[in-house]
PDB file of N, CA and C in Angstrom:
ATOM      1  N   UNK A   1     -15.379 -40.203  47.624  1.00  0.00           N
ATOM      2  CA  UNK A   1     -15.695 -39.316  48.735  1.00  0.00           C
ATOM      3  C   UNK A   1     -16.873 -39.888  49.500  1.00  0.00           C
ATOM      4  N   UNK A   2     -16.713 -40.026  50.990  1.00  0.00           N
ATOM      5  CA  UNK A   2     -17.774 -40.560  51.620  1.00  0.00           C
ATOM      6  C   UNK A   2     -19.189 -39.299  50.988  1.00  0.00           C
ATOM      7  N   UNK A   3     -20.341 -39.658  51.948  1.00  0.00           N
ATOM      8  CA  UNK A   3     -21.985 -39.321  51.512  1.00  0.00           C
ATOM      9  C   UNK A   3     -21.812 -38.483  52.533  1.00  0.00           C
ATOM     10  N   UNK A   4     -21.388 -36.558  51.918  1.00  0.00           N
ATOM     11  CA  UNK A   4     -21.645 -35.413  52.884  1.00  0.00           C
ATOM     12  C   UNK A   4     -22.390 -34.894  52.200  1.00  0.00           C
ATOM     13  N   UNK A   5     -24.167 -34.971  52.919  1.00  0.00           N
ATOM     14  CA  UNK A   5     -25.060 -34.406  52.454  1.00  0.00           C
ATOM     15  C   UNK A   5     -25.261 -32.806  52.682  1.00  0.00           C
ATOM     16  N   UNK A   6     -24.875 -32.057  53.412  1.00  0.00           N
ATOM     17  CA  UNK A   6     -24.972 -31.074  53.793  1.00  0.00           C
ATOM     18  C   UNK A   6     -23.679 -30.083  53.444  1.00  0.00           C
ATOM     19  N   UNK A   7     -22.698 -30.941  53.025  1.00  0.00           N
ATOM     20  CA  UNK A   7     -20.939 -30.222  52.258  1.00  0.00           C
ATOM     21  C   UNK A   7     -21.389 -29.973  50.873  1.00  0.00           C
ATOM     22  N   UNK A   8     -21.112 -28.685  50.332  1.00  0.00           N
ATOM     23  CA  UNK A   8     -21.418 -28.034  48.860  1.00  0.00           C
ATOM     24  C   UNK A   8     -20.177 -27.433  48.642  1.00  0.00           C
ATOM     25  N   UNK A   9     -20.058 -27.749  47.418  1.00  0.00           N
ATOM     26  CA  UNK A   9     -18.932 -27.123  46.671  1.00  0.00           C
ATOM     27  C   UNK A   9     -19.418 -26.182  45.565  1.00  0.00           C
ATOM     28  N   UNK A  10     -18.876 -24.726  45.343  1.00  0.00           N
ATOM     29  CA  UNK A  10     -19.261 -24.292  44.257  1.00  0.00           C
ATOM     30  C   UNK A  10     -18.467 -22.973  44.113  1.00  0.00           C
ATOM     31  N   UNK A  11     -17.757 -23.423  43.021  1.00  0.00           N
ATOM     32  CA  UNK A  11     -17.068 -21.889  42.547  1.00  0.00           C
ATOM     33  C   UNK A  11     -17.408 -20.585  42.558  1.00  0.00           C
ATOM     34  N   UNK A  12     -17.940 -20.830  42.871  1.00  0.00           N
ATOM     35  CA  UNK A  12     -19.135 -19.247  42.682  1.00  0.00           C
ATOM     36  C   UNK A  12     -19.419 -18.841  44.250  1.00  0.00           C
ATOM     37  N   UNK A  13     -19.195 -19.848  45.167  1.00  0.00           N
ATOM     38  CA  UNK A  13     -19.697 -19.156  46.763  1.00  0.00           C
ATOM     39  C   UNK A  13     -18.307 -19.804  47.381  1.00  0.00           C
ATOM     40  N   UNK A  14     -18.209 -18.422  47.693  1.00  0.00           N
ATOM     41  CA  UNK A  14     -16.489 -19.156  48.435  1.00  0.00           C
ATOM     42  C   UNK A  14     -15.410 -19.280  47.773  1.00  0.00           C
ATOM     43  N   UNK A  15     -15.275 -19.453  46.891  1.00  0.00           N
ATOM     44  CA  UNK A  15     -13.935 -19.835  45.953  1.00  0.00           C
ATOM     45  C   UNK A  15     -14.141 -20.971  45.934  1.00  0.00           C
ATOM     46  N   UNK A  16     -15.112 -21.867  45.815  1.00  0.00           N
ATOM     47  CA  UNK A  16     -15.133 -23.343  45.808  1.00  0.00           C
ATOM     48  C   UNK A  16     -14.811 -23.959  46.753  1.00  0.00           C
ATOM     49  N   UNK A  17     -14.591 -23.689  48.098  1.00  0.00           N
ATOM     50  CA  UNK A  17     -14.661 -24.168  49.208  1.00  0.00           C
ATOM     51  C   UNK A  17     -15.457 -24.695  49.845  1.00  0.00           C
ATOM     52  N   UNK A  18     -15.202 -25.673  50.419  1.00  0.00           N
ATOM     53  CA  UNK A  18     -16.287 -26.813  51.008  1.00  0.00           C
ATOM     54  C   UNK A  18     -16.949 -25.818  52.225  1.00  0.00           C
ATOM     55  N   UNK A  19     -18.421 -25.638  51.682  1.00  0.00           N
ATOM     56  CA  UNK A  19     -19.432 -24.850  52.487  1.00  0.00           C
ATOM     57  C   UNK A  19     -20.710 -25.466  52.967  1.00  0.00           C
ATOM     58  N   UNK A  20     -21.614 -25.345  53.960  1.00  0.00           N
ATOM     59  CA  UNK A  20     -22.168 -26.105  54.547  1.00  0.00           C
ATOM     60  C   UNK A  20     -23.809 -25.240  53.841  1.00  0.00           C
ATOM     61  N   UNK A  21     -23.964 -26.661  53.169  1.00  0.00           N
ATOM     62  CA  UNK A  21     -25.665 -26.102  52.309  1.00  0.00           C
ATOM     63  C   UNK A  21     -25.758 -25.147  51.427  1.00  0.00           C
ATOM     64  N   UNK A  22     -24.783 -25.046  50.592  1.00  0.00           N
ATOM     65  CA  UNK A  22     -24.451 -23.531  49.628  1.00  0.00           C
ATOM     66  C   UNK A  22     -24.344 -22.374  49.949  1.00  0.00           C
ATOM     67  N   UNK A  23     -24.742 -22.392  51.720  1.00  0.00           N
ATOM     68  CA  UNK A  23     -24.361 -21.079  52.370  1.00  0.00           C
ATOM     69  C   UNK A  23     -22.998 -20.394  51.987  1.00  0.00           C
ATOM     70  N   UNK A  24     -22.264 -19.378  52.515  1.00  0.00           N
ATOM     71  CA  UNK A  24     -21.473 -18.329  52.822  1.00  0.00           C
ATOM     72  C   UNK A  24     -20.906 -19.150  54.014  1.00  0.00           C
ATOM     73  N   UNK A  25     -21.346 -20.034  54.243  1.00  0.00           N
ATOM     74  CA  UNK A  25     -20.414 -20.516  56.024  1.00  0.00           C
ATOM     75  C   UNK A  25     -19.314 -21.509  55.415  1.00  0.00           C
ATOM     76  N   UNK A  26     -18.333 -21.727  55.443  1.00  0.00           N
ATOM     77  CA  UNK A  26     -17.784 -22.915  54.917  1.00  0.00           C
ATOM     78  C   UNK A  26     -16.966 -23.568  56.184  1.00  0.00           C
ATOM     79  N   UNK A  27     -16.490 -24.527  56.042  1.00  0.00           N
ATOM     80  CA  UNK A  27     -16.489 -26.157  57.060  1.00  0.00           C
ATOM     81  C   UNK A  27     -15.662 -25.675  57.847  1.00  0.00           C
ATOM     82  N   UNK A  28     -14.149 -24.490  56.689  1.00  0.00           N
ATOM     83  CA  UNK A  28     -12.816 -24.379  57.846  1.00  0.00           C
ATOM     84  C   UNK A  28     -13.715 -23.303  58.953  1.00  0.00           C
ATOM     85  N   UNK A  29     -14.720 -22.043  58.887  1.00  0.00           N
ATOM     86  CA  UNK A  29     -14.925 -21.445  59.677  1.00  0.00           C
ATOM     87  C   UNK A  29     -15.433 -22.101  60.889  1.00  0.00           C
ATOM     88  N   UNK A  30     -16.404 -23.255  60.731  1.00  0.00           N
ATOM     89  CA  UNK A  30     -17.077 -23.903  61.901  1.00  0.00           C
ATOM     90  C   UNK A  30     -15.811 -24.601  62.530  1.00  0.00           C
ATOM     91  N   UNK A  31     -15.289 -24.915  61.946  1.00  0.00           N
ATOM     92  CA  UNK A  31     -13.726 -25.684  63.163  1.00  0.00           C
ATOM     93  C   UNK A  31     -13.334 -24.769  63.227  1.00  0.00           C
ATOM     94  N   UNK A  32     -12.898 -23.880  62.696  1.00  0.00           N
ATOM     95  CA  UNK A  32     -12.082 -22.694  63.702  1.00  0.00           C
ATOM     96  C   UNK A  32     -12.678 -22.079  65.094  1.00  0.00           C
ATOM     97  N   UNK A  33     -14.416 -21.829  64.893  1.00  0.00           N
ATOM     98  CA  UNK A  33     -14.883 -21.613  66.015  1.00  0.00           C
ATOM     99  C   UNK A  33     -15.213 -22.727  67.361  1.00  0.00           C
ATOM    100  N   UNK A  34     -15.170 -24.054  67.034  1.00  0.00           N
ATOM    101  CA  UNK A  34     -15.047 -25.221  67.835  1.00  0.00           C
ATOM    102  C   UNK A  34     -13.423 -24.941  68.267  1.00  0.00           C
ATOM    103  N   UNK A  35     -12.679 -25.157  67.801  1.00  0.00           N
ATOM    104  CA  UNK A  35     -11.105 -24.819  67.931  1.00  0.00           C
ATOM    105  C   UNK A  35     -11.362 -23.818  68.908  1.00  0.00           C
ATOM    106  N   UNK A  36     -11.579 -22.794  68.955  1.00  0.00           N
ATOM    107  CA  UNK A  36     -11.579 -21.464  69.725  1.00  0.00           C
ATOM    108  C   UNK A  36     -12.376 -21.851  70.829  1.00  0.00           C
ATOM    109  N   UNK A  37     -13.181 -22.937  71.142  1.00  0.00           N
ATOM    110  CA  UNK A  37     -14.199 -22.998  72.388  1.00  0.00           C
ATOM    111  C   UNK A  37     -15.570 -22.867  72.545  1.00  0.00           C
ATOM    112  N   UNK A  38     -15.727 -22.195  71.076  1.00  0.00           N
ATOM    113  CA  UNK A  38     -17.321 -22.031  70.733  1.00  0.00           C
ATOM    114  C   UNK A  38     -18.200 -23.251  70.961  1.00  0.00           C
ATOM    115  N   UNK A  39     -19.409 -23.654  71.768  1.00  0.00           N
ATOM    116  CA  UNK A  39     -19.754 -24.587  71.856  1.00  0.00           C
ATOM    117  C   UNK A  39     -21.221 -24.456  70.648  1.00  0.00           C
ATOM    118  N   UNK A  40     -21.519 -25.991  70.260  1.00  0.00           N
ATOM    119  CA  UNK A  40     -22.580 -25.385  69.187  1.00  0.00           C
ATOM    120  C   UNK A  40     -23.684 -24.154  69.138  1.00  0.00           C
ATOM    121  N   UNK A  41     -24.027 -24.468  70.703  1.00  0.00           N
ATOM    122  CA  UNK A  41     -25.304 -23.283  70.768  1.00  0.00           C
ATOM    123  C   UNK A  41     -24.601 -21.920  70.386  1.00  0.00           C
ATOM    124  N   UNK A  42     -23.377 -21.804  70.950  1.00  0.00           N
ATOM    125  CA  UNK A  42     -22.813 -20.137  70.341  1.00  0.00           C
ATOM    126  C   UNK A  42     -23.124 -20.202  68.922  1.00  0.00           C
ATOM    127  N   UNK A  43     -22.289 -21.708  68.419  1.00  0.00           N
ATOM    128  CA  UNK A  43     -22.748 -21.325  66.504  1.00  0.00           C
ATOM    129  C   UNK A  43     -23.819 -20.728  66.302  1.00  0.00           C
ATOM    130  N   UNK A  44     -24.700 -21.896  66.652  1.00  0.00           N
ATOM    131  CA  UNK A  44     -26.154 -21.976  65.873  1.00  0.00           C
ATOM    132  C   UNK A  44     -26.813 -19.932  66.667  1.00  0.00           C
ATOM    133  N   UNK A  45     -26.326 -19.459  67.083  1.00  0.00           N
ATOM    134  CA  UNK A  45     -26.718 -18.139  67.863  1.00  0.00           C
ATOM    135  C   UNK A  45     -25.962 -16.869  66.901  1.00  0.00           C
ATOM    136  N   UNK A  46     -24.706 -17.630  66.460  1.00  0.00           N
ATOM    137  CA  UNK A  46     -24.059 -16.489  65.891  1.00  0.00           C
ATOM    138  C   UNK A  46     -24.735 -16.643  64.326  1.00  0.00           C
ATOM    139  N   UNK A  47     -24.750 -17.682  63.633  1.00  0.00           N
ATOM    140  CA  UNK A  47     -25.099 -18.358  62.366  1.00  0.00           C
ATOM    141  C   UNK A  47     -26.681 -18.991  62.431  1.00  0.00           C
ATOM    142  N   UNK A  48     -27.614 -17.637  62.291  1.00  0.00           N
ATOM    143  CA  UNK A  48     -29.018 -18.906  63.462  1.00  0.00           C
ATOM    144  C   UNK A  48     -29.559 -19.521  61.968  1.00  0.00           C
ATOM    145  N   UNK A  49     -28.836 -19.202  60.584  1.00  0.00           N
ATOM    146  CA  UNK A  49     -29.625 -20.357  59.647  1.00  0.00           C
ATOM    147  C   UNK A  49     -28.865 -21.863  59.545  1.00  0.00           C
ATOM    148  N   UNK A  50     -28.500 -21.757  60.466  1.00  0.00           N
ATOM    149  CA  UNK A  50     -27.586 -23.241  60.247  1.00  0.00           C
ATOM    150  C   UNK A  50     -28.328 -24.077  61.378  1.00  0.00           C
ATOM    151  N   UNK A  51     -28.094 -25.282  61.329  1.00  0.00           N
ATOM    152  CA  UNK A  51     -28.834 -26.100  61.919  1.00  0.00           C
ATOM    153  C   UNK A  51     -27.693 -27.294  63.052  1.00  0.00           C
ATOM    154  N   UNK A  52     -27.697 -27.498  64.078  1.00  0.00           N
ATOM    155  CA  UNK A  52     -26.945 -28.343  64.916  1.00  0.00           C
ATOM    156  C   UNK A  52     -26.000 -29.580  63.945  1.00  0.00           C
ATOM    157  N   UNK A  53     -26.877 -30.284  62.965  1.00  0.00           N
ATOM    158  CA  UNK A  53     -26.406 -31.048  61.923  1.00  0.00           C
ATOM    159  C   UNK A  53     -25.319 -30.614  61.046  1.00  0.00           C
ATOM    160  N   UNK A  54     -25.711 -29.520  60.331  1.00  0.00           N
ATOM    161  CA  UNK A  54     -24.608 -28.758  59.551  1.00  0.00           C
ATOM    162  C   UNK A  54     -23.555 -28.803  60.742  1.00  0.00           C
ATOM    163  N   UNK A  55     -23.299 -28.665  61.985  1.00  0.00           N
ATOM    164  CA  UNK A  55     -21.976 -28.354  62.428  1.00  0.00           C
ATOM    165  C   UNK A  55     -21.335 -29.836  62.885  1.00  0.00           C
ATOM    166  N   UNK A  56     -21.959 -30.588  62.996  1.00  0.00           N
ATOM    167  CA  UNK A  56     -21.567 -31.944  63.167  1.00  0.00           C
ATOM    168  C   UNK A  56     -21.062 -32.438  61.849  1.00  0.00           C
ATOM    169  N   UNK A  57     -21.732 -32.066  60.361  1.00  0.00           N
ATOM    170  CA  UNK A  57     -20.884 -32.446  59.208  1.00  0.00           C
ATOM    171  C   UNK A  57     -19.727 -32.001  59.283  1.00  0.00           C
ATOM    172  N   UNK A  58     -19.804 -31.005  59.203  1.00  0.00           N
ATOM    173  CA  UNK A  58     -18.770 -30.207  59.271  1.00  0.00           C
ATOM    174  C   UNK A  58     -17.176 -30.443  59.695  1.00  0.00           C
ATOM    175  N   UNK A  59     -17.983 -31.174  61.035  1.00  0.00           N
ATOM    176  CA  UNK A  59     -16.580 -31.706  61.727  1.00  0.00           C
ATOM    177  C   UNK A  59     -16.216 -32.785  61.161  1.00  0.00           C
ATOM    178  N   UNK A  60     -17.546 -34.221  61.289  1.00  0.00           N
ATOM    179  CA  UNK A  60     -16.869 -35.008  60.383  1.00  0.00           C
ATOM    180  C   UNK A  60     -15.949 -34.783  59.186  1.00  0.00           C
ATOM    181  N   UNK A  61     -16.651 -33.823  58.227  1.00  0.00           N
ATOM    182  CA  UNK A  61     -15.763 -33.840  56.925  1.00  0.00           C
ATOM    183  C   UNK A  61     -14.670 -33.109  57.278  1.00  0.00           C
ATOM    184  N   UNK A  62     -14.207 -32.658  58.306  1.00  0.00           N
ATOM    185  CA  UNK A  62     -13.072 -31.996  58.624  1.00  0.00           C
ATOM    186  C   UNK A  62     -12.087 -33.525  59.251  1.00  0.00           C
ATOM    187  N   UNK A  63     -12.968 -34.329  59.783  1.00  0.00           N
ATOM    188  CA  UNK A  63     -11.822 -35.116  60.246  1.00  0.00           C
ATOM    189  C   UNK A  63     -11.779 -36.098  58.989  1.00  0.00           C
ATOM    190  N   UNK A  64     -12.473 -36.322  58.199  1.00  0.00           N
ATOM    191  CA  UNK A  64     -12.043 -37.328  56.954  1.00  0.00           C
ATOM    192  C   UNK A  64     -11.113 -36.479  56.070  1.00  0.00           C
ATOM    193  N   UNK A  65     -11.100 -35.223  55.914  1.00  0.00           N
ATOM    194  CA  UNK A  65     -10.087 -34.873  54.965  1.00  0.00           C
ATOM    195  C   UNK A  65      -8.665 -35.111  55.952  1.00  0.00           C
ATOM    196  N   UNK A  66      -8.726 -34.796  56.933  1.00  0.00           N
ATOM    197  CA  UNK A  66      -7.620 -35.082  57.864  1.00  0.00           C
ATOM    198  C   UNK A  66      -7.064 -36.255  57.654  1.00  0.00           C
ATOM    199  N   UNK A  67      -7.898 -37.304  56.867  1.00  0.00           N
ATOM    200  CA  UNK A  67      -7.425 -38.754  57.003  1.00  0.00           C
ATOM    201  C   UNK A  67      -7.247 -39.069  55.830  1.00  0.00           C
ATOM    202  N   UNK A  68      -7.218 -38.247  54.732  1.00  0.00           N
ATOM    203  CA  UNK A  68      -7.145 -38.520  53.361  1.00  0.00           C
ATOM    204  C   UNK A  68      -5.711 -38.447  53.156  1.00  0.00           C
ATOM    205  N   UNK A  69      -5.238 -39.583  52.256  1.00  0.00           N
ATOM    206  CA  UNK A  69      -3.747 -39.307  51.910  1.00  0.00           C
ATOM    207  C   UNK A  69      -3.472 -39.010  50.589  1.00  0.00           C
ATOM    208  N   UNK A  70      -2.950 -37.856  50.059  1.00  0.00           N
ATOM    209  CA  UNK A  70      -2.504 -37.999  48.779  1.00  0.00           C
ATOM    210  C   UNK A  70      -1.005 -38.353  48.209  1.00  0.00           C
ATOM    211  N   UNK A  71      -1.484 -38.768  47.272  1.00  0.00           N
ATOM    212  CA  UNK A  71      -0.374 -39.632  46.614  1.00  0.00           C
ATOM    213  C   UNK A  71       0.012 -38.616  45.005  1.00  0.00           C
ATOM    214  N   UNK A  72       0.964 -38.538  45.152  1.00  0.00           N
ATOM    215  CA  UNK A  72       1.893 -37.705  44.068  1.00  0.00           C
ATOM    216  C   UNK A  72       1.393 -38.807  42.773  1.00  0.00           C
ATOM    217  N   UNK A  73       1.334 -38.506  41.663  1.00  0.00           N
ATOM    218  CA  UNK A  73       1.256 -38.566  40.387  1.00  0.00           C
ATOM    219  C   UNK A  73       2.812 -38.354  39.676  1.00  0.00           C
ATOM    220  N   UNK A  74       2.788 -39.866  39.133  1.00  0.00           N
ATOM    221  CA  UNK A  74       4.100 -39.966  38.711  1.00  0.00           C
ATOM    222  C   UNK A  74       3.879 -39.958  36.788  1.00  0.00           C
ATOM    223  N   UNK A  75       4.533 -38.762  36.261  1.00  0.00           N
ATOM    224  CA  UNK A  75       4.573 -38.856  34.748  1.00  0.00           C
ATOM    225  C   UNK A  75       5.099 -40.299  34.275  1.00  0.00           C
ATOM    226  N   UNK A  76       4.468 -40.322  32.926  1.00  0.00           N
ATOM    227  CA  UNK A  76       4.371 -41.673  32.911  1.00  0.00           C
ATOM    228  C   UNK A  76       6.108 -41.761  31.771  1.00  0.00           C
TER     229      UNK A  76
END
């Protein structure tokens, strides 16, 4: 996995969903609101503990999972 310093995983917040700084915000909500037209300043206005950075990870790690391929596991 590339170096996402600001992507947290933890069973316990979210269902283990990739969330930005152990917050309650996780990665799919910030692309959904970019998706919708939200420009960062709306984020950072609606979400004011998040920081301009967190939403730029965000996207990145949204476009590297986009680019991840998985490969089926063949019994041996």
């Amino acid at each position: 996995m590339k170096n996402f310093e600001r992507i947290t995983f933890n069973p316990a917040v979210m269902g283990g969903k990739p969330c930005l700084r152990g917050l309650r915000v996780t990665v799919g909500t910030i692309v959904g609101l970019i998706a919708s037209g939200y420009a960062t300043q709306d984020i950072l206005a609606l979400y004011p503990y998040l920081e301009a950075e967190d939403i730029t990870e965000a996207l990145r790690f949204a476009a590297w999972r986009a680019e991840e391929i998985e490969l089926p596991l063949v019994a041996a």
